[in-house]
PDB file of N, CA and C in Angstrom:
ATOM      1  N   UNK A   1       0.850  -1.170   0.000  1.00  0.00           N
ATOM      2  CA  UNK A   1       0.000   0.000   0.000  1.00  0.00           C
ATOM      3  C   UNK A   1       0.896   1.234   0.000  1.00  0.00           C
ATOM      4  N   UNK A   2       0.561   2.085  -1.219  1.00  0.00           N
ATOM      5  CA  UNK A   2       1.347   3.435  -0.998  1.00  0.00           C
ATOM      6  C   UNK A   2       0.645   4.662   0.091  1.00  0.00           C
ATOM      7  N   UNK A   3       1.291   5.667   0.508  1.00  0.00           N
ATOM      8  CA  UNK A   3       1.098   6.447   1.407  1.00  0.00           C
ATOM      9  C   UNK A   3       1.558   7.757   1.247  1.00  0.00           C
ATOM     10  N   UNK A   4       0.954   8.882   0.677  1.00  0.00           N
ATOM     11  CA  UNK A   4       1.389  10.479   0.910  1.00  0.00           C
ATOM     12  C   UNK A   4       1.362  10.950   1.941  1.00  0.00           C
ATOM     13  N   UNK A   5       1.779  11.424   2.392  1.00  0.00           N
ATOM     14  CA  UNK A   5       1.786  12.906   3.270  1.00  0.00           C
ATOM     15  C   UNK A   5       2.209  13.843   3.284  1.00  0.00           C
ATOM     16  N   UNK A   6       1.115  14.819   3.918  1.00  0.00           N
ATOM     17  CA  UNK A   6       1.947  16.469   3.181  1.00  0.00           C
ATOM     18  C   UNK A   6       2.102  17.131   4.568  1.00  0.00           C
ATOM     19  N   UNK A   7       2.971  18.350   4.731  1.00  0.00           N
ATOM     20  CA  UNK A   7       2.941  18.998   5.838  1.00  0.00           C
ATOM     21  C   UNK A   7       3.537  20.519   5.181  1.00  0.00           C
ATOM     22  N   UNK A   8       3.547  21.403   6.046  1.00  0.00           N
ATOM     23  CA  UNK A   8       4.222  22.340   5.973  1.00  0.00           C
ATOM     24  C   UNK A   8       5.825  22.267   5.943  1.00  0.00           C
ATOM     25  N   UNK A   9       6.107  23.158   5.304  1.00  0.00           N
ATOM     26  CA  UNK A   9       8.068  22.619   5.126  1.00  0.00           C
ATOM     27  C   UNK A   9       8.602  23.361   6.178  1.00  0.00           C
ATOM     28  N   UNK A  10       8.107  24.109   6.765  1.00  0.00           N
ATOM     29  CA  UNK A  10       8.134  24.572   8.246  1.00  0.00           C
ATOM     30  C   UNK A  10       8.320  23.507   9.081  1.00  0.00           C
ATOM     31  N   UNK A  11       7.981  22.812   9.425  1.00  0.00           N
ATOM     32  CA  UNK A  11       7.690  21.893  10.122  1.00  0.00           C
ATOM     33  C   UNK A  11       8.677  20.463  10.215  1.00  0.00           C
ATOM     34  N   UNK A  12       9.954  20.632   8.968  1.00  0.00           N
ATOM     35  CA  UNK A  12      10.724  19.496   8.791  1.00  0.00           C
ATOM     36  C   UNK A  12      11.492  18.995   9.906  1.00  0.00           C
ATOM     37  N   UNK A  13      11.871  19.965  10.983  1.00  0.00           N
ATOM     38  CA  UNK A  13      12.440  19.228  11.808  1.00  0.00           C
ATOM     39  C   UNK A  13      11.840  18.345  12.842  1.00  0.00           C
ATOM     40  N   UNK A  14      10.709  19.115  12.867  1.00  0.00           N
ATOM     41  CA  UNK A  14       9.673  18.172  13.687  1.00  0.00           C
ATOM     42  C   UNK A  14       8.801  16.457  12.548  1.00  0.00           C
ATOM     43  N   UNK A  15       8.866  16.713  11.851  1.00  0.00           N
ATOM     44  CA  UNK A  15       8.810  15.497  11.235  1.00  0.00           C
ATOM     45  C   UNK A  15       9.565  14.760  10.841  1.00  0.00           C
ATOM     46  N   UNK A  16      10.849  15.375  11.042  1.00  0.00           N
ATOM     47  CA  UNK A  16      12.170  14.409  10.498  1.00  0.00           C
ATOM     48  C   UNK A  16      12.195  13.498  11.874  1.00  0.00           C
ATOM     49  N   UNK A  17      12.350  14.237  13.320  1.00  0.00           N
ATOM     50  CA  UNK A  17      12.625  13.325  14.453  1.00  0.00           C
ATOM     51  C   UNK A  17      11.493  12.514  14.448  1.00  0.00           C
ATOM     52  N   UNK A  18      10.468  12.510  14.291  1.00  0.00           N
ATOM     53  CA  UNK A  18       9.383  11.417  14.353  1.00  0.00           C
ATOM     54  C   UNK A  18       9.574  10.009  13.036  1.00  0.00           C
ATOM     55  N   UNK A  19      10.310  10.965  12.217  1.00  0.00           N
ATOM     56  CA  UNK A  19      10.830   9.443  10.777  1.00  0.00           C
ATOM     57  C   UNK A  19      11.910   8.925  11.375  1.00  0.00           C
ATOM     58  N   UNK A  20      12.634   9.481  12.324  1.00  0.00           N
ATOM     59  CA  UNK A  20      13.863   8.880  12.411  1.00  0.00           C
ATOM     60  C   UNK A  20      14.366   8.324  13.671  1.00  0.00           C
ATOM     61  N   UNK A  21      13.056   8.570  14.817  1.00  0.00           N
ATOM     62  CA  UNK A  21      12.972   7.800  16.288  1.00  0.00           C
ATOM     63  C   UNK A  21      13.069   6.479  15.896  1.00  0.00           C
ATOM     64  N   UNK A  22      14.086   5.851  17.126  1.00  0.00           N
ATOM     65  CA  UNK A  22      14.033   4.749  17.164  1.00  0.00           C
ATOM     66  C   UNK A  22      13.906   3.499  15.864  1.00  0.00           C
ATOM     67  N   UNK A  23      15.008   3.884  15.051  1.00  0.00           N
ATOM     68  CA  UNK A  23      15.471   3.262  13.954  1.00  0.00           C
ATOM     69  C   UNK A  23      15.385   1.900  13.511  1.00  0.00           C
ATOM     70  N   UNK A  24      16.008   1.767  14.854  1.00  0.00           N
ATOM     71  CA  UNK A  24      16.076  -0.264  14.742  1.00  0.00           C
ATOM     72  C   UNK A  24      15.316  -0.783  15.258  1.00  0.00           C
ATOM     73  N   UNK A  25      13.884  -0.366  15.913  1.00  0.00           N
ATOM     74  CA  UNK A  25      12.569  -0.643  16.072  1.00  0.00           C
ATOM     75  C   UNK A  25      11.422  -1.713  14.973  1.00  0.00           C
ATOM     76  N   UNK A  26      10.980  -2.598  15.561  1.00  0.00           N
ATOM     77  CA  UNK A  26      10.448  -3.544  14.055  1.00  0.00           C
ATOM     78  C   UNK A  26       9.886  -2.883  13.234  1.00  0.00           C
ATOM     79  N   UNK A  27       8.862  -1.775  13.961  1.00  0.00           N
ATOM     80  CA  UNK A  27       8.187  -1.180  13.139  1.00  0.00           C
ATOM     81  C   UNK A  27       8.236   0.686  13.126  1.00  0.00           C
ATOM     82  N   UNK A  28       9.852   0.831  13.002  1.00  0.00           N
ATOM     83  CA  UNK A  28       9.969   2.232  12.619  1.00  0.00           C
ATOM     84  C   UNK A  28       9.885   2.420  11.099  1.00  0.00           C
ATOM     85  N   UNK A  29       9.832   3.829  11.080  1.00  0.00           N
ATOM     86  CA  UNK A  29       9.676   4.616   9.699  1.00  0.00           C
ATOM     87  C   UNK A  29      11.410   3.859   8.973  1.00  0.00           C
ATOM     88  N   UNK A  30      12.483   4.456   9.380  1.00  0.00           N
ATOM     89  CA  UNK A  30      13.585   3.660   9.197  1.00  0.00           C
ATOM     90  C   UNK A  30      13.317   2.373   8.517  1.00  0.00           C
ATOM     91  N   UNK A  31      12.701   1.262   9.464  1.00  0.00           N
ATOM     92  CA  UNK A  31      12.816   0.019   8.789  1.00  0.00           C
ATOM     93  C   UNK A  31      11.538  -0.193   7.681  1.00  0.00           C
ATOM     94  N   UNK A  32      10.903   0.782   7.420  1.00  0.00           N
ATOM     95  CA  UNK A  32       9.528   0.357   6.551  1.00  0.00           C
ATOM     96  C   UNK A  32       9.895   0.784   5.358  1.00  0.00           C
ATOM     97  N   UNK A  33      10.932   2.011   5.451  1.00  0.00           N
ATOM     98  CA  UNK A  33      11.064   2.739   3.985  1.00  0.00           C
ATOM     99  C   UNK A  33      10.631   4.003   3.819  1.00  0.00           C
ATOM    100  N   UNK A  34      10.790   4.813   3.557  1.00  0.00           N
ATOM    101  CA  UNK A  34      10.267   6.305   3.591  1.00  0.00           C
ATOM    102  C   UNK A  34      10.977   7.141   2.634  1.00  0.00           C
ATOM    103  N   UNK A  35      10.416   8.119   1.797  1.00  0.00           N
ATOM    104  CA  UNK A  35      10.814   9.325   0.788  1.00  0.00           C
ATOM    105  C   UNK A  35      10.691  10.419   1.606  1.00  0.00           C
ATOM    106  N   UNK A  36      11.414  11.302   1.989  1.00  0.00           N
ATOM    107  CA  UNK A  36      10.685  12.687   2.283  1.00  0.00           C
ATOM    108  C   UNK A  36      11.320  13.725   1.243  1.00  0.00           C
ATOM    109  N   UNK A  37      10.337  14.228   0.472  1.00  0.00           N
ATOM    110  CA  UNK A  37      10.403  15.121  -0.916  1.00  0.00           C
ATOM    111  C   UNK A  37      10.126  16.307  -0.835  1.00  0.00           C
ATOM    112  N   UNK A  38      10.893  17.691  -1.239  1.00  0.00           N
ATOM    113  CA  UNK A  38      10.487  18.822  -0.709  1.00  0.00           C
ATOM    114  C   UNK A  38       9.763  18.726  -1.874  1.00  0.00           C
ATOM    115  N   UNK A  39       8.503  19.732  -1.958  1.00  0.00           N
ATOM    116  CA  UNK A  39       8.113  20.424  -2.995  1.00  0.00           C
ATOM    117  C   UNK A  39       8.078  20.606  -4.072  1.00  0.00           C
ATOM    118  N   UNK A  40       8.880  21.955  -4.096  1.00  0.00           N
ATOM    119  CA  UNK A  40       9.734  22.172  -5.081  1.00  0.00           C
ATOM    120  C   UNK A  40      10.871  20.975  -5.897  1.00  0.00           C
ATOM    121  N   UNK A  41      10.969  20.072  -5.403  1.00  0.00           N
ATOM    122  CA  UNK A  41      12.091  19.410  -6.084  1.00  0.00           C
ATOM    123  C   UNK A  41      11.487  18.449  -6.831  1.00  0.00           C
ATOM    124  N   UNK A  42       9.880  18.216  -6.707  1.00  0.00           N
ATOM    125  CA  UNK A  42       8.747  17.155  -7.310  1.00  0.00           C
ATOM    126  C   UNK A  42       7.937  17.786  -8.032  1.00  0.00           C
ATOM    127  N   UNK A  43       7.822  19.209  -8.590  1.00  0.00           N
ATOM    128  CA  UNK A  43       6.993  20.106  -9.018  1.00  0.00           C
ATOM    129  C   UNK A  43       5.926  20.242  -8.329  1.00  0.00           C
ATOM    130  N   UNK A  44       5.746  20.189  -6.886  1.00  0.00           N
ATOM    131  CA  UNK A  44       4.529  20.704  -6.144  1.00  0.00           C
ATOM    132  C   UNK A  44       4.672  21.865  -5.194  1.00  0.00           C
ATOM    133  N   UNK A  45       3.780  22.618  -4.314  1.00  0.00           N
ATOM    134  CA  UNK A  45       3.734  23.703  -3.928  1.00  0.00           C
ATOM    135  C   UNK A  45       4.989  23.387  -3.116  1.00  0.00           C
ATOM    136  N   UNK A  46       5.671  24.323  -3.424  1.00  0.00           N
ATOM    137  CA  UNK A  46       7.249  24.334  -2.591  1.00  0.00           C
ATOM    138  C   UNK A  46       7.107  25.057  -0.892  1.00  0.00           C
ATOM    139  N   UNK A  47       6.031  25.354  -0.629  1.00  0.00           N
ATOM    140  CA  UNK A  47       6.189  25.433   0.789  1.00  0.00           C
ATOM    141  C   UNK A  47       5.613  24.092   1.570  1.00  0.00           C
ATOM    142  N   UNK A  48       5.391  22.900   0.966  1.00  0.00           N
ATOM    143  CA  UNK A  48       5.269  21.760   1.170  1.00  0.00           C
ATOM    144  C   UNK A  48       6.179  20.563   1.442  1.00  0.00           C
ATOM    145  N   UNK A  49       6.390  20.027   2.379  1.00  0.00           N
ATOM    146  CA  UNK A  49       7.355  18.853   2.073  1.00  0.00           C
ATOM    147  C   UNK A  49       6.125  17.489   1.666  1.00  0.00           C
ATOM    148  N   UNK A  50       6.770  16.226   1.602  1.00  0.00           N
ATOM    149  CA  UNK A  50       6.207  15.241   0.894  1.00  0.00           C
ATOM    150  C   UNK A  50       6.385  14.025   1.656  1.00  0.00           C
ATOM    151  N   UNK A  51       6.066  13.042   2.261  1.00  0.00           N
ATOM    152  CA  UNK A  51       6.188  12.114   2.507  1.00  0.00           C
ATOM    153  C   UNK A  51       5.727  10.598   2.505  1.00  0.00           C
ATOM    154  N   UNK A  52       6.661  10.008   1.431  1.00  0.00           N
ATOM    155  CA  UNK A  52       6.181   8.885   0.318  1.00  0.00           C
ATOM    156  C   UNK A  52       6.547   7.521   1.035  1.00  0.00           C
ATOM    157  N   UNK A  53       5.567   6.583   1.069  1.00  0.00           N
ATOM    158  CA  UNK A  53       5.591   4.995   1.892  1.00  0.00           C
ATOM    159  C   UNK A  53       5.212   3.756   0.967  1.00  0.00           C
ATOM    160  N   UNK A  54       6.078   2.976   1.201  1.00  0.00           N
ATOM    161  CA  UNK A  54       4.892   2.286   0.785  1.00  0.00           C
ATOM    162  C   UNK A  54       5.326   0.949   2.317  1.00  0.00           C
ATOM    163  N   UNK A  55       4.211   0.679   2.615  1.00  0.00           N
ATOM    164  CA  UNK A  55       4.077  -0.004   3.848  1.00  0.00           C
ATOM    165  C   UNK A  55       2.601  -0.603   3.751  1.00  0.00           C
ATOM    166  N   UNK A  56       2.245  -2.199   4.730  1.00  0.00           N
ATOM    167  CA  UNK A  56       1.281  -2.595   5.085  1.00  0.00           C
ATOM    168  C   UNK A  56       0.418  -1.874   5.545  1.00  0.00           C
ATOM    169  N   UNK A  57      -0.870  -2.077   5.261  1.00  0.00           N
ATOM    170  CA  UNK A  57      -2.352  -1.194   5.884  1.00  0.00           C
ATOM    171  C   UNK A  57      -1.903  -1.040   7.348  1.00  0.00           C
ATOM    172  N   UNK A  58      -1.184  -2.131   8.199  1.00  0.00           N
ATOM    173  CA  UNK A  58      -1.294  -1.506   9.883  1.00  0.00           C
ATOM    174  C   UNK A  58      -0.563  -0.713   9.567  1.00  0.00           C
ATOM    175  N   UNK A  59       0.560  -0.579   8.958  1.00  0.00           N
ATOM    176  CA  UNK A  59       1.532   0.353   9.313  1.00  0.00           C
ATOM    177  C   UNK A  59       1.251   1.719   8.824  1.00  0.00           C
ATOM    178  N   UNK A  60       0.374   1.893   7.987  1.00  0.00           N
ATOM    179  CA  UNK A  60      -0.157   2.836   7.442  1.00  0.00           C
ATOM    180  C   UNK A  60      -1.059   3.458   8.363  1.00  0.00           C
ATOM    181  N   UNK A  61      -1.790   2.827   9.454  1.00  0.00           N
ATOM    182  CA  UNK A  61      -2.682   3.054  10.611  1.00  0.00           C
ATOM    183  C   UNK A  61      -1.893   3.583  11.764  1.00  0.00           C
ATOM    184  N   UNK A  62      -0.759   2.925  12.210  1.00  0.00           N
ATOM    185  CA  UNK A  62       0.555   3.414  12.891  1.00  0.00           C
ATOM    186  C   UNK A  62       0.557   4.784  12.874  1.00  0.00           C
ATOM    187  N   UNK A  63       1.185   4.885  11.703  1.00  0.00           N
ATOM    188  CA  UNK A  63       2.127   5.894  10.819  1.00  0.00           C
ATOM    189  C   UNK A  63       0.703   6.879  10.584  1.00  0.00           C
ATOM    190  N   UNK A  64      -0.478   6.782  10.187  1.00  0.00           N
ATOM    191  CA  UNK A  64      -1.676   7.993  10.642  1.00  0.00           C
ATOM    192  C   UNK A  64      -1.430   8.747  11.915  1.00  0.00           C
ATOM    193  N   UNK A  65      -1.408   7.895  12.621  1.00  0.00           N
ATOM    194  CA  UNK A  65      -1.649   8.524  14.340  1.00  0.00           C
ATOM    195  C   UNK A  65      -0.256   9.342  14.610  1.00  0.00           C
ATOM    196  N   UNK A  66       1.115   8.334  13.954  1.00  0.00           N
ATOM    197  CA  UNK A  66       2.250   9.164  14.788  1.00  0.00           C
ATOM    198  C   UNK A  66       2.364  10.312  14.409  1.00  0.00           C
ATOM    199  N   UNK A  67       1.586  10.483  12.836  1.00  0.00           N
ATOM    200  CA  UNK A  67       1.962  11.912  12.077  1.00  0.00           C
ATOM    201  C   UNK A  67       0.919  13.078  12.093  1.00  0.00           C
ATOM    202  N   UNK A  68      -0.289  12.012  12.616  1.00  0.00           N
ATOM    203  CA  UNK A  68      -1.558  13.512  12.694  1.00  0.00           C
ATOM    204  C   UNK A  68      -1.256  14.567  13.401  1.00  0.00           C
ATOM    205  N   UNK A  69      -0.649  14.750  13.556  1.00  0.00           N
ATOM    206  CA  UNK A  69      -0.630  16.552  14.600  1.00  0.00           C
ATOM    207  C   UNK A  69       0.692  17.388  13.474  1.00  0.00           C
ATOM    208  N   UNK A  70       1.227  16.552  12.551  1.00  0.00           N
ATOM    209  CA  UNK A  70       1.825  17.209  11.907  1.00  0.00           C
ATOM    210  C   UNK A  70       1.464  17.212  10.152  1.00  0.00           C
ATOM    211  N   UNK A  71       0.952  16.094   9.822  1.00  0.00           N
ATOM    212  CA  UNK A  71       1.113  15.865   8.505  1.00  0.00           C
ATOM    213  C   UNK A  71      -0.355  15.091   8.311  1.00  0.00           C
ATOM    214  N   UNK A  72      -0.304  14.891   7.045  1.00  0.00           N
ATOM    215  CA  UNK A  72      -2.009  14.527   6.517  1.00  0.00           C
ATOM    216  C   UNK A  72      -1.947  13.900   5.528  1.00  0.00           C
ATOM    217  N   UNK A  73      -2.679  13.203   4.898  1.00  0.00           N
ATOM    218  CA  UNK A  73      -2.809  12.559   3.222  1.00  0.00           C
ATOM    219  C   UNK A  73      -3.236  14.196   2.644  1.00  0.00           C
ATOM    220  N   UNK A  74      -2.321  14.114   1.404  1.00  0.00           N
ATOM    221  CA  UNK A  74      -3.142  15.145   0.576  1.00  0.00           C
ATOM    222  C   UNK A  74      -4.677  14.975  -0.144  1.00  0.00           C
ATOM    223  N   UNK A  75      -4.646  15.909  -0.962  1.00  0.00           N
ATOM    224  CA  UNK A  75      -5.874  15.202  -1.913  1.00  0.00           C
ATOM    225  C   UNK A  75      -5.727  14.188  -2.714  1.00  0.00           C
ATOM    226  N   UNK A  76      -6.723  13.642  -2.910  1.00  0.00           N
ATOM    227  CA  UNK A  76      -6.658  12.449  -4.109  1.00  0.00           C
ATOM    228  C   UNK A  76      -5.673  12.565  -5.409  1.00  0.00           C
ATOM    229  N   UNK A  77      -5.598  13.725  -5.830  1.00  0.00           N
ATOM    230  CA  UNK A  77      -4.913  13.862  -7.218  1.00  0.00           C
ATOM    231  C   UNK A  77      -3.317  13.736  -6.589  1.00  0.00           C
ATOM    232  N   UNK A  78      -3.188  14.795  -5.712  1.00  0.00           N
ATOM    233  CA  UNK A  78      -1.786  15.107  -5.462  1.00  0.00           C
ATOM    234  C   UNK A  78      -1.128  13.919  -4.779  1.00  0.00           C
ATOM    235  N   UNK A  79      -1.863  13.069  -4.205  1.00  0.00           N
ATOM    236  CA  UNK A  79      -1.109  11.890  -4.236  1.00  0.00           C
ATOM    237  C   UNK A  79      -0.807  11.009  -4.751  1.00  0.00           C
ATOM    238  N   UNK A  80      -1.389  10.586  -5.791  1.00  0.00           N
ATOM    239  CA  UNK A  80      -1.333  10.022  -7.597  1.00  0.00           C
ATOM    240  C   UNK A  80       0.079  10.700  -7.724  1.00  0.00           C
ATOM    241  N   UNK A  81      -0.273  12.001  -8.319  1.00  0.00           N
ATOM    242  CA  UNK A  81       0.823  12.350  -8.864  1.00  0.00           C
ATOM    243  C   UNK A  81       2.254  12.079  -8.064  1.00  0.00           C
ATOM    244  N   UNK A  82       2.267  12.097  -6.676  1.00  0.00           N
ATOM    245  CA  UNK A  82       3.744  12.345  -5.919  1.00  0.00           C
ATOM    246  C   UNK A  82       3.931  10.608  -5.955  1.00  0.00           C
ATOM    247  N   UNK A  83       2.967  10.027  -5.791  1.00  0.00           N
ATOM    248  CA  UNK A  83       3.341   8.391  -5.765  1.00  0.00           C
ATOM    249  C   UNK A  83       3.842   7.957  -7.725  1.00  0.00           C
ATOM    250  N   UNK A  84       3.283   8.274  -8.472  1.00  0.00           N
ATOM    251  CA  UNK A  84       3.497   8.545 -10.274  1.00  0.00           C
ATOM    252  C   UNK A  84       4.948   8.683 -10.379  1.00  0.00           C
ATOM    253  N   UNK A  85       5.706  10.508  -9.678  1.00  0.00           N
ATOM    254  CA  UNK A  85       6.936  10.482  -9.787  1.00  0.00           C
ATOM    255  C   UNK A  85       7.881   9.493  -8.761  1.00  0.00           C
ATOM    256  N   UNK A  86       7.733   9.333  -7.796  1.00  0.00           N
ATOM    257  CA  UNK A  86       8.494   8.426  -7.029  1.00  0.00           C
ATOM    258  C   UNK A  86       8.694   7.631  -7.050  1.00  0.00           C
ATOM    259  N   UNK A  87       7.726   6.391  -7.814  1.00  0.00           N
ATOM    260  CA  UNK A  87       7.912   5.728  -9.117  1.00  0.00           C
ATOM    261  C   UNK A  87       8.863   5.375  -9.808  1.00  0.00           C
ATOM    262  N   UNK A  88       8.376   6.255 -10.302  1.00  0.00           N
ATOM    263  CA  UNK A  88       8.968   6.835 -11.480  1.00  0.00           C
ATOM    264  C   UNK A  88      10.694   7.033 -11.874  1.00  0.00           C
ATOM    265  N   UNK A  89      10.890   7.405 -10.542  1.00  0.00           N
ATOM    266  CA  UNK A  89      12.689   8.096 -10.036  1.00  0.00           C
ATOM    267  C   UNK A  89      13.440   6.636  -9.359  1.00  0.00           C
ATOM    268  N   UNK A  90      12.569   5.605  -8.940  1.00  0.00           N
ATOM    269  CA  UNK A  90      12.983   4.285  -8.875  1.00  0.00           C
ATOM    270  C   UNK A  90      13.058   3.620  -9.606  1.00  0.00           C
ATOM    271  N   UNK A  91      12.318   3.663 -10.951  1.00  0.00           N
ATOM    272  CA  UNK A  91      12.612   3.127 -12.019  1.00  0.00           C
ATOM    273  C   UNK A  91      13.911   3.509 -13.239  1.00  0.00           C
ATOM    274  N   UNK A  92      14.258   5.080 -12.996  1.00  0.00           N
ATOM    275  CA  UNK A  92      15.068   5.281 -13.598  1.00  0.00           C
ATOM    276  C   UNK A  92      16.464   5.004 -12.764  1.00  0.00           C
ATOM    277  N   UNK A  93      16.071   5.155 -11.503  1.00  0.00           N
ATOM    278  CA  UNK A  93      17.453   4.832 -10.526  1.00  0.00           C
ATOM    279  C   UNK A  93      18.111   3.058 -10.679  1.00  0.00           C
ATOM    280  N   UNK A  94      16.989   2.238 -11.035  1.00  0.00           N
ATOM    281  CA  UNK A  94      17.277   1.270 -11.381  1.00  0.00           C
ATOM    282  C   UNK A  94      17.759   0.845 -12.297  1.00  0.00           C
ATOM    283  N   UNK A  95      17.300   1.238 -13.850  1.00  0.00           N
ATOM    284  CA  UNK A  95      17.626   1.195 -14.914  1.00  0.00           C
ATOM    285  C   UNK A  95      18.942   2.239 -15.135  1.00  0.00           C
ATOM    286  N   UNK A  96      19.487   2.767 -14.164  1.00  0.00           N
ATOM    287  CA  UNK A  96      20.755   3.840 -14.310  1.00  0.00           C
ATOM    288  C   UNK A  96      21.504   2.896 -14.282  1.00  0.00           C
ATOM    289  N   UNK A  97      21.394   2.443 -12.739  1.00  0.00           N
ATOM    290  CA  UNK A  97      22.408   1.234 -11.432  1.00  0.00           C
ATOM    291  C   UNK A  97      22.770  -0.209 -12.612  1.00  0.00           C
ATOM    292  N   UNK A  98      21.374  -0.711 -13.351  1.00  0.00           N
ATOM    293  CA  UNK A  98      21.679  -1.588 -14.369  1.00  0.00           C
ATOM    294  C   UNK A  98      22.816  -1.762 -15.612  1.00  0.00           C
ATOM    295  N   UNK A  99      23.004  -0.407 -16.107  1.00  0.00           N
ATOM    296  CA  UNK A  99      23.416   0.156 -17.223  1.00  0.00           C
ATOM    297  C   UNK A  99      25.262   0.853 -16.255  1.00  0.00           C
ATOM    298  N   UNK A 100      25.065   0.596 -15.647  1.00  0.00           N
ATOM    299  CA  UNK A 100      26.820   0.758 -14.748  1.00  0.00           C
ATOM    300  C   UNK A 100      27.016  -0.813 -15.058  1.00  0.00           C
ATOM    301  N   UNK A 101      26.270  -1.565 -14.996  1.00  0.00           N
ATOM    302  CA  UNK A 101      26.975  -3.389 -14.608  1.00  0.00           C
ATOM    303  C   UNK A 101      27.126  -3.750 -16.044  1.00  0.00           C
ATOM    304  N   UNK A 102      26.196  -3.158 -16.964  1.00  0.00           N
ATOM    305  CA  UNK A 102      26.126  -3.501 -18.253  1.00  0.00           C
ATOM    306  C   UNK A 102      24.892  -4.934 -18.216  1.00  0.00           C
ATOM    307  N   UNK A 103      24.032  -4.337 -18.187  1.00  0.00           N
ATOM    308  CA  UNK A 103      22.441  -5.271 -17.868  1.00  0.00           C
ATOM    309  C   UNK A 103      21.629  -4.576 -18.659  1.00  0.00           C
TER     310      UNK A 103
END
């Protein structure tokens, strides 16, 4: 299951320590996988940061609660689109990494 979240880019340091508590935890942000994308660097409102998952439905239920006081699902579209490029940037990161080995 993929997962957006948007917050104010104000707000990065306080959402960075909540992605990055307790690391080696079974079920931290750390061990599940996480994007955090400013804005601007994804073509979206640049006073926005981004935060891209893809994780199991609990963890997605988790990860609601630890982030509600800071961050939210966007709208329907804008999370298409930020899940589309992120994608997207794994597929070319792959097909880069391939083309170094000669694959």
């Amino acid at each position: 299951m993929y997962r957006v979240y948007e917050c104010d880019s104000k707000k990065k340091a306080d959402i960075t320590k909540i992605l990055e508590a307790d690391p080696y935890a079974d079920e931290s942000f750390a061990r599940t996988g996480y994007k955090l994308k400013d804005g601007s660097a994804i073509g979206e409102d640049k006073t926005k940061l981004y935060i891209y998952m893809s994780a199991s439905s609990e963890f997605i239920k988790k990860a609601d609660e630890k982030l509600k006081d800071l961050a939210a699902p966007p709208k329907a579209d804008i999370e298409k689109r930020i899940i589309e490029k992120v994608l997207k940037e794994e597929e070319e990161a792959e097909s880069g990494f391939g083309s170094i080995f000669g694959q």
